[in-house]
Protein backbone atom coordinates (compact mmCIF):
# COMPACT_ATOMS: atom_id res chain seq x y z
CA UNK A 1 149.27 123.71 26.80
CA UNK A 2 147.11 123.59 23.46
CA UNK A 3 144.28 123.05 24.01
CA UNK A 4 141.64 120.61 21.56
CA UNK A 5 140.08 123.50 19.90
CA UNK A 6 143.87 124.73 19.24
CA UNK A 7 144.31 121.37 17.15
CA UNK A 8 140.98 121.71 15.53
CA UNK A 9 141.31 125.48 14.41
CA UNK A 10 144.63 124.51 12.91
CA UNK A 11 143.32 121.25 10.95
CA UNK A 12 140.17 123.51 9.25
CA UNK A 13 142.51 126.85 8.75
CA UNK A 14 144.81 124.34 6.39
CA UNK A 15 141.97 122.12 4.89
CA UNK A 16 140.59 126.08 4.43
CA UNK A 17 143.56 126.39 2.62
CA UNK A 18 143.75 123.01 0.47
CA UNK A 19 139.68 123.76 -0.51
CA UNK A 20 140.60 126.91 -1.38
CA UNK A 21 143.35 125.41 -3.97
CA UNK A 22 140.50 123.43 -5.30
CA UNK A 23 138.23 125.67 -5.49
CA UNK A 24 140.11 127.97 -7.36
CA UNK A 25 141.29 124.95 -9.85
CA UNK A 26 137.91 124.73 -11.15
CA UNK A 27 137.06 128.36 -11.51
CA UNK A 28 139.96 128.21 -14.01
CA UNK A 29 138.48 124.98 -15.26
CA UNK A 30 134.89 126.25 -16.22
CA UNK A 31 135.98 129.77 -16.91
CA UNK A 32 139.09 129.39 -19.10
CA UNK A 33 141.56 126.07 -19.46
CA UNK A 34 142.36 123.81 -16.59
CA UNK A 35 146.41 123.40 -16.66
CA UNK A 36 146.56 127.54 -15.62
CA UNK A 37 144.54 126.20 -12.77
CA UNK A 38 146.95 123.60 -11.83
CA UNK A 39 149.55 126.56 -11.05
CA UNK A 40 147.22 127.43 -7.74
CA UNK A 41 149.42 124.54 -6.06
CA UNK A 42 152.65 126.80 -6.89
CA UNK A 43 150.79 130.00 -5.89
CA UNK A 44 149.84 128.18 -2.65
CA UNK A 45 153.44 127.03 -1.89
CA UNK A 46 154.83 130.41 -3.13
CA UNK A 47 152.66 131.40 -0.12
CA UNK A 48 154.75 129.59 2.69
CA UNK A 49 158.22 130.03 0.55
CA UNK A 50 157.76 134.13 1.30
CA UNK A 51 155.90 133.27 4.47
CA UNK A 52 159.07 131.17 5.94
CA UNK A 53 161.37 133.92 4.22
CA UNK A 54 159.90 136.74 6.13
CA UNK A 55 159.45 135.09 9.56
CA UNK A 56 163.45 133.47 9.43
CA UNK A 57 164.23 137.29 9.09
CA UNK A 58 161.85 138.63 11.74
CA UNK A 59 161.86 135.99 14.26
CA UNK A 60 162.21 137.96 16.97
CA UNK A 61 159.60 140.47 16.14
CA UNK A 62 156.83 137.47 15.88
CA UNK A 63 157.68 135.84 18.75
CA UNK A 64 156.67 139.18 20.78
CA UNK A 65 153.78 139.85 18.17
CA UNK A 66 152.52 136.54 17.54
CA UNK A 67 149.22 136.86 18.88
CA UNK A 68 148.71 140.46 16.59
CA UNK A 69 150.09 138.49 13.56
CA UNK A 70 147.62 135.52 13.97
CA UNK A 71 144.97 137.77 14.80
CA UNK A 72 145.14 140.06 11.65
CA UNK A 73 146.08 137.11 9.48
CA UNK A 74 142.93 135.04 10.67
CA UNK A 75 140.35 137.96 9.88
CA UNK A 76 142.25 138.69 6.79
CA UNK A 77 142.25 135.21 4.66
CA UNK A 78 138.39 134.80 4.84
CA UNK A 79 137.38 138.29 3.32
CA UNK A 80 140.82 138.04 0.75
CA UNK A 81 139.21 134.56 -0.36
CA UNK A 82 135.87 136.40 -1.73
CA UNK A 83 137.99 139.89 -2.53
CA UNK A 84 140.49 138.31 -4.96
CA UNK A 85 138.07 135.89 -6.53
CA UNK A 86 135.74 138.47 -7.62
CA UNK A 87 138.14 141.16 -8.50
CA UNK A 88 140.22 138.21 -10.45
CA UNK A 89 137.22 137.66 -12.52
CA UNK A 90 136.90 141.46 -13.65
CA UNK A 91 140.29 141.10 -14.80
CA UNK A 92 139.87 137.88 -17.40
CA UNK A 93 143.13 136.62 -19.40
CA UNK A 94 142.73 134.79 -22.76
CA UNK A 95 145.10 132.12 -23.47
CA UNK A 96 144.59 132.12 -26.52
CA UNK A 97 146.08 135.23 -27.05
CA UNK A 98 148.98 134.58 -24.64
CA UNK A 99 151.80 134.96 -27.22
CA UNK A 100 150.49 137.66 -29.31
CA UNK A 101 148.86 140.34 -26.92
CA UNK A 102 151.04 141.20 -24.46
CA UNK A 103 148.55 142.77 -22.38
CA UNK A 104 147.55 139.02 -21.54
CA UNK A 105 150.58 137.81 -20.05
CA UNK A 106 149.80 141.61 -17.38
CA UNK A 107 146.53 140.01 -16.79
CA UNK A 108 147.53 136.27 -15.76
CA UNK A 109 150.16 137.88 -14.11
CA UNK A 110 146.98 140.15 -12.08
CA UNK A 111 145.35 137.27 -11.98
CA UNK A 112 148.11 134.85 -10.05
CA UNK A 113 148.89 137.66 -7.49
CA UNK A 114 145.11 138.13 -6.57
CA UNK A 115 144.86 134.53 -5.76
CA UNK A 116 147.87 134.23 -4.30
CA UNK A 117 147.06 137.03 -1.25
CA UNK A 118 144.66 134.42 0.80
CA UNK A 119 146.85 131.89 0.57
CA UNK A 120 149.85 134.66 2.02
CA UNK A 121 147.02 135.37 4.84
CA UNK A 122 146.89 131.27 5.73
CA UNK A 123 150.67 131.24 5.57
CA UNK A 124 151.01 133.75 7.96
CA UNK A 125 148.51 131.81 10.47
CA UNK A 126 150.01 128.89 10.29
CA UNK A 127 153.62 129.56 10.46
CA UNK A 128 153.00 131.73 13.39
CA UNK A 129 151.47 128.89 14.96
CA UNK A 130 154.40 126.31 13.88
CA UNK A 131 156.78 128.95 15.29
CA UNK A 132 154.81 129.34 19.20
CA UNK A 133 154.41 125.41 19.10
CA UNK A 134 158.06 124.12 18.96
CA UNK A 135 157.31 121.94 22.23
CA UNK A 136 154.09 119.90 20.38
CA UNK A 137 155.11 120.66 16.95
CA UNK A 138 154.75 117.15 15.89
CA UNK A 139 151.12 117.24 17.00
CA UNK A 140 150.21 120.73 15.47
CA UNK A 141 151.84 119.51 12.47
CA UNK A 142 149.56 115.93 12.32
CA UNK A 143 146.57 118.51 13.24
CA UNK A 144 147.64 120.32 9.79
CA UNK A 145 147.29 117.40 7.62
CA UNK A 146 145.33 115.80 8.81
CA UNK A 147 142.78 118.63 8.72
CA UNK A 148 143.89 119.18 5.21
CA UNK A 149 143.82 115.55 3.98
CA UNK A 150 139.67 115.94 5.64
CA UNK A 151 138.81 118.57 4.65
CA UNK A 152 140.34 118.08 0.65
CA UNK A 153 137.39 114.90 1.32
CA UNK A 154 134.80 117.20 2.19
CA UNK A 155 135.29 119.44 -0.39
CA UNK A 156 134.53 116.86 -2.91
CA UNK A 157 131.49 116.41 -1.11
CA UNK A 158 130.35 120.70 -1.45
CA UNK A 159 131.03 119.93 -4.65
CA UNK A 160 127.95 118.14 -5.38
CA UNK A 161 126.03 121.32 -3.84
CA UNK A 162 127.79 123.99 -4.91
CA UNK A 163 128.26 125.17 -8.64
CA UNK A 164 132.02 126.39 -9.34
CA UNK A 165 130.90 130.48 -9.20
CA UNK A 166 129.65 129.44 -5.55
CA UNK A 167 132.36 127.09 -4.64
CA UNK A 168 134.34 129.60 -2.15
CA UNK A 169 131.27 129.28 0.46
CA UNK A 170 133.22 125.95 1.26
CA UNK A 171 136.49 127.13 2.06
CA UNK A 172 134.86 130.17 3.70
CA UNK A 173 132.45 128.23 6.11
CA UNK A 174 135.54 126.13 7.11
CA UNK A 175 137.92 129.11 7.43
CA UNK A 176 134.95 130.83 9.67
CA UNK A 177 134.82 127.51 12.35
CA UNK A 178 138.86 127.33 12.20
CA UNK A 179 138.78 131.10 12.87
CA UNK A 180 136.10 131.00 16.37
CA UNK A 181 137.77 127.71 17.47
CA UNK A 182 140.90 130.02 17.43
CA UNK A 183 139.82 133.19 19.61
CA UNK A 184 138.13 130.26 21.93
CA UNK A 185 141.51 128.70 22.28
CA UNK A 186 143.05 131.85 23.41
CA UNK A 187 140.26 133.48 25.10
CA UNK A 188 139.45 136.28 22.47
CA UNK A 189 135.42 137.29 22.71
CA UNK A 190 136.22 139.88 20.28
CA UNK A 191 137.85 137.59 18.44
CA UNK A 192 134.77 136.06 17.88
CA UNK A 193 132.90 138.73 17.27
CA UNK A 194 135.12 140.17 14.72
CA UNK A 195 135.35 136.98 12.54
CA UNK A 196 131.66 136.45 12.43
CA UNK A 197 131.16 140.56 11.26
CA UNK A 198 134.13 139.51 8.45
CA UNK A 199 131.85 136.45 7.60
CA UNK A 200 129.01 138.27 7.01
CA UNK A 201 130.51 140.49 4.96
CA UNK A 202 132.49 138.03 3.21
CA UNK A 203 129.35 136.33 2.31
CA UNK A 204 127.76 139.29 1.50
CA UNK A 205 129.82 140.74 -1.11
CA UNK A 206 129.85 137.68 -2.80
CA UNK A 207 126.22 136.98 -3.27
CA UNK A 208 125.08 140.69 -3.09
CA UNK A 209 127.93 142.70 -5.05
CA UNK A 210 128.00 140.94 -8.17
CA UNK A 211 124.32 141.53 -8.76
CA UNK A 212 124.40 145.13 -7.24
CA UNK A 213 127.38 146.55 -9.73
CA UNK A 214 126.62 143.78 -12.69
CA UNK A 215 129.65 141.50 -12.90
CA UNK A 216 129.86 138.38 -12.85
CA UNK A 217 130.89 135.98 -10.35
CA UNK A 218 132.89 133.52 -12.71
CA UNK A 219 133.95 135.43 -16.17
CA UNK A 220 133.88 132.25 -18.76
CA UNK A 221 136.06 133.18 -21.90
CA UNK A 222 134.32 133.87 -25.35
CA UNK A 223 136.74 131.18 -26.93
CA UNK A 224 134.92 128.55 -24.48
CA UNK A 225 131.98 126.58 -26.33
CA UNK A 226 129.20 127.23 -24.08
CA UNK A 227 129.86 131.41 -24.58
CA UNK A 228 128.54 130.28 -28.02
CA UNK A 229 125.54 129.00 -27.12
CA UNK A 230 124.54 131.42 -24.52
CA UNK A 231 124.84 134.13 -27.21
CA UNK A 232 122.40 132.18 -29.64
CA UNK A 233 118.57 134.51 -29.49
CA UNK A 234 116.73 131.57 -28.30
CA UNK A 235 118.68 129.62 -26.31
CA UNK A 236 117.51 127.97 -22.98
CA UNK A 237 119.23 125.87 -20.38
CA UNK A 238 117.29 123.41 -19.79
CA UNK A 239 119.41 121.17 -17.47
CA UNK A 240 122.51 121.55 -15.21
CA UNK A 241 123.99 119.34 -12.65
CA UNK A 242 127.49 120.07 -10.97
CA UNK A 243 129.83 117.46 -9.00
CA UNK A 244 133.21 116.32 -8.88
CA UNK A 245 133.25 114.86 -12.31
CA UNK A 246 132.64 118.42 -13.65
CA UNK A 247 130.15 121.26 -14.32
CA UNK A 248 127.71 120.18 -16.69
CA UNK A 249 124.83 122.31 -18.31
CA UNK A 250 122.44 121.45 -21.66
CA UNK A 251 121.23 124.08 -24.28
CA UNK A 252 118.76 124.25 -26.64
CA UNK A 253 118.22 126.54 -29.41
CA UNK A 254 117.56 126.31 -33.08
CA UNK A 255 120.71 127.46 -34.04
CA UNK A 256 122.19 124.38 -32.55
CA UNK A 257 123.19 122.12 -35.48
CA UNK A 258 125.98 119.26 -34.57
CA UNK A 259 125.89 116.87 -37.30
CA UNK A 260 129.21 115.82 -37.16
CA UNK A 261 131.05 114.98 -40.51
CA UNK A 262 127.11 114.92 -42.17
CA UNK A 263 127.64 114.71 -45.60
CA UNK A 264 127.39 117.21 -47.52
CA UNK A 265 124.76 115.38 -49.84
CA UNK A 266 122.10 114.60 -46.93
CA UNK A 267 120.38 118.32 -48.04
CA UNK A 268 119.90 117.15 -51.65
CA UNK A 269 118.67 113.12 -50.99
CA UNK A 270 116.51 113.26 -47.44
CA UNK A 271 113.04 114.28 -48.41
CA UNK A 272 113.15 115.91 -45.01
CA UNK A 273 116.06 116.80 -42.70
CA UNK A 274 115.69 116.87 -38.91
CA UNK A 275 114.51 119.97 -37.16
CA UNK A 276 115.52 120.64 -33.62
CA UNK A 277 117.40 117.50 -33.38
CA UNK A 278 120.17 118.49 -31.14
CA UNK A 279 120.65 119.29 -27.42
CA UNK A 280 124.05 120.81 -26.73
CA UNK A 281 125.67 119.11 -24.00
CA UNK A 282 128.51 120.93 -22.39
CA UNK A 283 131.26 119.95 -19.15
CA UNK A 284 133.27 122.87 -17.86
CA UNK A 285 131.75 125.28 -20.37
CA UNK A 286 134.05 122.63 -23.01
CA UNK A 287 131.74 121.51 -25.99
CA UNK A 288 129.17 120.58 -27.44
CA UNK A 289 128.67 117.02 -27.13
CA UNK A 290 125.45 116.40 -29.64
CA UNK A 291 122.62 114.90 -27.38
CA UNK A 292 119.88 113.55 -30.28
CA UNK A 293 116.77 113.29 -30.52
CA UNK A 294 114.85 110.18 -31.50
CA UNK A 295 114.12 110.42 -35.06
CA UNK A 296 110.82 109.10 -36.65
CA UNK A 297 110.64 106.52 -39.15
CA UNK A 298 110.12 109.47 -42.06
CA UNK A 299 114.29 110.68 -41.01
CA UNK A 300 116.04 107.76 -39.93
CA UNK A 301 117.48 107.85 -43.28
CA UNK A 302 119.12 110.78 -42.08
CA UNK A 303 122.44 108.07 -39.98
CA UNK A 304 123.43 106.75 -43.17
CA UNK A 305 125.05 110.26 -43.82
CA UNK A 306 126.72 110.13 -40.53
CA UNK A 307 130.46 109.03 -40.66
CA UNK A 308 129.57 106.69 -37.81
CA UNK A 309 127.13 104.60 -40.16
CA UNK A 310 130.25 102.93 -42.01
CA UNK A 311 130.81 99.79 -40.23
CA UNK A 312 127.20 99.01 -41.09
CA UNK A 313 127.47 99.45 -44.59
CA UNK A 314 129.18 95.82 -43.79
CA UNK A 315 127.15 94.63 -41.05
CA UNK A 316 124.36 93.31 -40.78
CA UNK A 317 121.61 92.86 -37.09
CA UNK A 318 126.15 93.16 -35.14
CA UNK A 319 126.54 93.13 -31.54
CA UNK A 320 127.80 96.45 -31.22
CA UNK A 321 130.27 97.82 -28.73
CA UNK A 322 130.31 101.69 -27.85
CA UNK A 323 133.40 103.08 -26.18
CA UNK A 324 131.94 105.91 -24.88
CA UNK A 325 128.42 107.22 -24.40
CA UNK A 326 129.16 110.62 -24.49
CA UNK A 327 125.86 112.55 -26.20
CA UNK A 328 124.52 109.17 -27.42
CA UNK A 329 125.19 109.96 -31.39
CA UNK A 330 126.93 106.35 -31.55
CA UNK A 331 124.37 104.52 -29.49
CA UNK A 332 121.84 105.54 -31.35
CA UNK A 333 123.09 105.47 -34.86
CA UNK A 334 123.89 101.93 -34.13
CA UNK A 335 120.30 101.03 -32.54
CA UNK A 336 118.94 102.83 -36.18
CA UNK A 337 121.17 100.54 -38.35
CA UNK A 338 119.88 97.54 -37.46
CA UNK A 339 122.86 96.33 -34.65
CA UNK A 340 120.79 93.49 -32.09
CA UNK A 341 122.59 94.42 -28.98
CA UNK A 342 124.83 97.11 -27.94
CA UNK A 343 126.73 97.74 -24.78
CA UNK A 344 127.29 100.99 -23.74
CA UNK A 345 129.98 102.65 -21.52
CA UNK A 346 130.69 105.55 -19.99
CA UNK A 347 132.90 106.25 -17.16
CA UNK A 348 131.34 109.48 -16.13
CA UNK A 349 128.71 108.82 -13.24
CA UNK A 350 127.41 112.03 -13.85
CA UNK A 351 126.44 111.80 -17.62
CA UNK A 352 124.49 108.21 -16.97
CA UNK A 353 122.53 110.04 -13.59
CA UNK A 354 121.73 112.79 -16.40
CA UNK A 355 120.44 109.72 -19.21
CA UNK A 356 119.05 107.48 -16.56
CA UNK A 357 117.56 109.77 -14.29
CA UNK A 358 114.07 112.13 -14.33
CA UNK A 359 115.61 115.14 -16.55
CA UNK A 360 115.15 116.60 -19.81
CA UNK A 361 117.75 114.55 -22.02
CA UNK A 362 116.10 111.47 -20.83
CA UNK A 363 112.54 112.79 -22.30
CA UNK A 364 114.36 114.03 -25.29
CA UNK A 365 116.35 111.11 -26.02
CA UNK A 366 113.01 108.41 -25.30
CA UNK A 367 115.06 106.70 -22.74
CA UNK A 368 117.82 105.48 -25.07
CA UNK A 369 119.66 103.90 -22.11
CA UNK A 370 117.16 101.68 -21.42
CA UNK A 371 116.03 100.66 -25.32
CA UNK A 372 115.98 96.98 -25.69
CA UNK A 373 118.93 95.49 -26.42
CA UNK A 374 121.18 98.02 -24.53
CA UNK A 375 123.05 97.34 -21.98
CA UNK A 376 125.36 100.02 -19.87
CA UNK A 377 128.67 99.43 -18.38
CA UNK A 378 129.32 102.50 -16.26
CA UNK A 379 133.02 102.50 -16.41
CA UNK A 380 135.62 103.73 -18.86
CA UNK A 381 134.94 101.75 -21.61
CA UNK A 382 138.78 101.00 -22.58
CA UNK A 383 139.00 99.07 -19.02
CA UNK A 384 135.82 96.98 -19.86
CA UNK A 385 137.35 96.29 -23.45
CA UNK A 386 140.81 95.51 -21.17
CA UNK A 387 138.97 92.77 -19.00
CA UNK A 388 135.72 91.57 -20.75
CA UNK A 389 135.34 88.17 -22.62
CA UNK A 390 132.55 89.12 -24.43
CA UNK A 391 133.60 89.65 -28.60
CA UNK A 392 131.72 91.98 -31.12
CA UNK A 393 131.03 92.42 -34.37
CA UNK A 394 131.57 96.23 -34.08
CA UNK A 395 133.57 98.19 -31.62
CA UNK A 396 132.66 102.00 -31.69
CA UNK A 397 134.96 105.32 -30.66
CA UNK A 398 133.04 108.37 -32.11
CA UNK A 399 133.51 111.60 -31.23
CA UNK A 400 134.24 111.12 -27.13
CA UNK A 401 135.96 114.51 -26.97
CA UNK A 402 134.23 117.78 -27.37
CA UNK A 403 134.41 119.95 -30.45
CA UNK A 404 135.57 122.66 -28.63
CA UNK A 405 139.18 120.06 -27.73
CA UNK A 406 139.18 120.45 -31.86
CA UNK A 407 140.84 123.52 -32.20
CA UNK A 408 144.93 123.48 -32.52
CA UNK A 409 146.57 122.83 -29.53
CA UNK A 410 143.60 121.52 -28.01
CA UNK A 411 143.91 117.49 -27.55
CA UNK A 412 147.54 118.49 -25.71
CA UNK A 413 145.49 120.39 -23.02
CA UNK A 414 143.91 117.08 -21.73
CA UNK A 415 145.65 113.02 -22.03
CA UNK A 416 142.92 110.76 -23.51
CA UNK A 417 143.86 107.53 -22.66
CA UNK A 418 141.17 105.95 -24.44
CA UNK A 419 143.10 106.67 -27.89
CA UNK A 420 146.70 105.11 -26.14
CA UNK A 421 148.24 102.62 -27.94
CA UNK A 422 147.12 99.69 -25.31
CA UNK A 423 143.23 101.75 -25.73
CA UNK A 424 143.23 100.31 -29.47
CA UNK A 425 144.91 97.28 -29.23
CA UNK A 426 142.58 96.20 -26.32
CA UNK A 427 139.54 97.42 -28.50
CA UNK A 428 140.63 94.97 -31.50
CA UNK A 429 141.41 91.97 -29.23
CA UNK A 430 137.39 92.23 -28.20
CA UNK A 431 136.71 92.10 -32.15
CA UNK A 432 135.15 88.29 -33.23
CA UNK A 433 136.91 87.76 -36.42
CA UNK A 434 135.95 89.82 -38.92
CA UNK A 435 134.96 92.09 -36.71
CA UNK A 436 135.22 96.10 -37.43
CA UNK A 437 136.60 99.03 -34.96
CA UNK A 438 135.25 102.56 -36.44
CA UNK A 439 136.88 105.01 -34.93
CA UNK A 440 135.76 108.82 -35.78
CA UNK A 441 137.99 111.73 -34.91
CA UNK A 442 137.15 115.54 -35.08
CA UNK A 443 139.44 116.99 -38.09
CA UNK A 444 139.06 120.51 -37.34
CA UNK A 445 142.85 120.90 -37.65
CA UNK A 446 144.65 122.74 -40.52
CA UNK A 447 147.23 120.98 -41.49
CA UNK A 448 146.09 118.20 -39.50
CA UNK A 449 147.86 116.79 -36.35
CA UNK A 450 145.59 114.62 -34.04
CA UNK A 451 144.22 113.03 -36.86
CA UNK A 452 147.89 111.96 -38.40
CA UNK A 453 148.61 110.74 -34.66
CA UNK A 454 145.51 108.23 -34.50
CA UNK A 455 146.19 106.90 -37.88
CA UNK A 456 150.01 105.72 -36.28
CA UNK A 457 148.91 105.08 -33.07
CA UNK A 458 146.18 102.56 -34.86
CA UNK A 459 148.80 100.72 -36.58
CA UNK A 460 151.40 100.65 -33.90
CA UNK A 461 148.59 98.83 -31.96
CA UNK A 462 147.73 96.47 -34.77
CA UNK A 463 151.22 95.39 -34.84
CA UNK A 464 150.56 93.95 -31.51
CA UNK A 465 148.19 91.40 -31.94
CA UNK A 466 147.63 88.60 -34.84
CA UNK A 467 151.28 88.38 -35.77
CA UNK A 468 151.78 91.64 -36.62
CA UNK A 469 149.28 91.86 -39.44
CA UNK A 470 148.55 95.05 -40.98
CA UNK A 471 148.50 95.20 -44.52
CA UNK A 472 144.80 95.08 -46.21
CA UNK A 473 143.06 95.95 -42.54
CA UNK A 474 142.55 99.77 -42.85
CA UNK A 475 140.07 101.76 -44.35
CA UNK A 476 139.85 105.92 -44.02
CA UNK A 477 137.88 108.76 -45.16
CA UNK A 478 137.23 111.94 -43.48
CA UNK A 479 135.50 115.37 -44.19
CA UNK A 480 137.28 118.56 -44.92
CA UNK A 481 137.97 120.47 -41.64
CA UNK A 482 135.12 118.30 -39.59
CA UNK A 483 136.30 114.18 -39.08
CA UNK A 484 138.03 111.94 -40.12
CA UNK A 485 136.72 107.62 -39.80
CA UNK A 486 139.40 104.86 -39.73
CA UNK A 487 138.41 101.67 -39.77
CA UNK A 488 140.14 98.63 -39.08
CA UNK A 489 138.83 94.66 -39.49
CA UNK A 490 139.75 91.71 -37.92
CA UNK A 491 141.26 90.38 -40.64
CA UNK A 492 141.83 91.62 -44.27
CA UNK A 493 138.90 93.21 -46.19
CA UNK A 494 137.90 91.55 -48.89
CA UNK A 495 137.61 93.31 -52.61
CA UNK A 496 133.23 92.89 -52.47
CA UNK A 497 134.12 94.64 -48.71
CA UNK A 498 136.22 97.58 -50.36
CA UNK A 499 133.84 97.71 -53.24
CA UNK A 500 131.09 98.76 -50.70
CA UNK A 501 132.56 100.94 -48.40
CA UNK A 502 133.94 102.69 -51.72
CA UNK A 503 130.53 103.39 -53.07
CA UNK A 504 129.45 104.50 -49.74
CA UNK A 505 131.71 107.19 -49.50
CA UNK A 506 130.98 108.42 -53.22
CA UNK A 507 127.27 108.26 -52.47
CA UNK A 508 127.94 110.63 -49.22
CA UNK A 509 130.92 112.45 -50.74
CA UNK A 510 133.59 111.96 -48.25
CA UNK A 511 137.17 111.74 -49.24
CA UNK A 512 139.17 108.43 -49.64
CA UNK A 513 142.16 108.83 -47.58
CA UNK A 514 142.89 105.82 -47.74
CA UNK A 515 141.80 101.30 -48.48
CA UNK A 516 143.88 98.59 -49.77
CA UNK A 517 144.85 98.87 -53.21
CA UNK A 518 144.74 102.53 -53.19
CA UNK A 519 146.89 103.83 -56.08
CA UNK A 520 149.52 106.14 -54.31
CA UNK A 521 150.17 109.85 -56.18
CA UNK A 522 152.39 111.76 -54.80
């Protein structure tokens, strides 16, 4: 009869096995691109497919060496967990280079049957176990997810303690309990005392090896934007924080420089150009985000050659909203440019504990989140435009992906719903009339794709509201290979409006793409 430390060993061997999933998702997350990570799940079921396969053959033979079987598997999937992580990570794949180096599709192919050989170890375990408990298989089986639907909880949790390069301690520490309460179910001292020596060593090698023989414990690809920084001479982390929203670490160096779109002309005009003015903000090793600076009264000039400065070329002291914090580039060009109030979101809890908190962006930024006058919504800023009443003069969406999400092929990797159809259309409903949205887009693309699918998803959405009306509400400029700015108004600029915002973008040297009127050449 099973006995309660039966059920228990099964629950943490499969929530073992769900962490593990996890766990390896967001090694492929911070280290290289996140959908090859989501192919863990079909690794993980590939693991029971072969498992099932082999056992339906050999029945007979587990039935008389079921105890063996569990026994070897058990002592097997803790050590395989630290074994194929680190030896994966020696063995680094580069998507980009998927198509045309063929030794890349051999590595991901190394790489998928290294992390699939723990999960074959837990397969083993528990179909053994499925296959001896025919009489109480409906309670083994609740004991099996239910310890995987708790555990996949308290994973989230080690998540806030443990940084992704570390995160295998989780599914190792539960793998180690499931393991004892095993050999005390069937009355195993050795049992015991064999998992605890595998523990030990498992734990070992992973802190001590990497440092012994110099590799590291989570290989982050070149093409990623943090591998830039790190490489700069001076650069210095000087912030990280790690949770379920992500991995996120801050770099400074002098060879930062993310003015995004800046024209071209701010060299020539500004008696004196920021120095240092960036911290590089990055999630998953994806970015930078530009975290700024406050500027002194001498350099403020310095947002007028921002893209982001356009809507204020119109308006004057607006109530401002800004889609998304992100670095705080929007927030505080619009705090510089004269807007009264501005209401910030962000839907990342981890970004605001970074601005709001005791830490080194809130020093460098002089505690923009709590300037007077802002106000932060800390939720996704399309769901606050969605259900608000509040209206605004300008409604801001600058720059809320990384640059590194620039490249070709890049936006595919991850949905942003804040640039949906139903995203824009909500953002113009919270416009007062007359009011402006800005949005600025990273045009990094050549020939360009994201940017040609914001300009129709813009109008599709101002189709929706007002009747329809779309004709003499658009205005567009962009810089060669870095953004592009669409604008669209409440209502139809009027020929003083497009006089202005034309001058503005000869003063700064951006390129017309397009404003009503606009003689057509083709």
């Amino acid at each position: 009869r099973p006995t309660l430390s039966f059920y228990l060993s099964v629950g943490l061997v499969a929530g073992a096995i769900i962490a593990l999933q996890i766990g390896i998702m967001r090694l492929f997350s911070v280290g290289s691109w996140a959908h090859f990570g989501s192919l863990v799940v079909s690794l993980a079921m590939f693991g029971f497919g072969l498992t099932s396969a082999i056992m339906c053959v050999g029945k007979t033979w587990f039935e008389r060496h079921w105890r063996g079987t569990v026994k070897i598997a058990l002592l097997l999937f803790g050590p395989m967990m630290v074994a194929s992580s680190l030896v994966a990570q020696q063995v680094p794949f580069n998507a980009i280079f998927l198509v045309s180096d063929p030794m890349q599709k051999w590595r991901l192919f190394a790489n998928f049957i290294l992390y699939f050989l723990p999960f074959l170890c837990g397969a083993f375990y528990l179909g053994v176990v499925f296959l001896k408990a025919q009489k109480t298989f409906n309670r083994v089986y609740f004991a099996d997810l239910a310890g995987s639907g708790g555990c996949g909880l308290m994973f989230l949790l080690a998540m806030y303690v443990f940084t992704p390069e570390d995160l295998v301690v989780a599914p190792l520490a539960l793998w180690l309990v499931g393991t004892v309460l095993w050999f005390v179910a069937v009355g195993d001292r050795r049992g015991v005392v064999q998992s605890l020596v595998a523990a030990v060593l498992a734990v070992g090698a992973h802190f001590l090896l990497p440092g012994a023989l110099g590799i590291p414990k989570l290989f982050v690809s070149e093409y990623k934007g943090v591998s830039y920084a790190r490489n700069f001479p001076d650069a210095q982390r000087v912030y990280k924080t790690t949770s379920p929203f992500g991995f996120m670490e801050v770099y400074s160096s002098s060879y930062l420089h993310f003015a995004p779109g800046l024209s071209d002309n701010a060299g020539f005009n500004l008696p004196k150009m920021p120095s240092n003015a960036y911290l590089g903000l990055y999630l998953d090793s994806e970015g930078p985000m530009g975290v700024m600076k406050d500027l002194p009264p001498d350099e403020i000039g310095y947002f007028r050659y921002l893209p982001m400065y356009y809507p204020y070329v119109l308006k004057k002291d607006p109530d401002v909203f800004v889609v998304q914090f992100g670095g705080g580039i929007s927030t505080k060009v619009a705090l510089r440019s004269g807007a009264k109030r501005v209401t910030v979101a962000e839907g990342n809890p981890m970004l605001l504990k970074a601005f709001l908190g005791d830490t080194p962006l809130r020093s460098f930024t002089s505690d923009i989140l709590r300037e007077k006058g802002v106000e932060v919504i800390d939720y996704d800023g399309r769901l606050y435009a969605a259900g608000t009443t509040a209206r605004f003069d300008v409604v801001d969406l600058s720059l809320a992906d990384s640059a590194g999400l620039s490249s070709p092929g890049g936006f595919p990797i991850i949905e942003k719903f804040g640039y949906t159809r139903e995203a824009m259309r909500n953002y113009m409903r919270v416009l007062k009339p007359g009011g402006l949205l800005s949005v600025t887009l990273w045009n990094k693309e050549e020939p360009p794709k994201s940017v040609l699918k914001l300009y129709a998803t813009m109008v599709a959405a101002a189709k929706d509201i007002d009747g329809g009306a779309v004709k003499g509400r658009f205005f567009a400029t962009s810089t060669y290979l870095s953004t592009a700015t669409v604008l669209y108004k409440r209502g139809d600029f009027t020929p003083e409006e497009i006089d202005a915002l034309r001058k503005h973008s000869r003063l700064m040297s951006f390129d017309e793409i397009y404003y009503p009127g606009i003689a057509y050449d083709d």
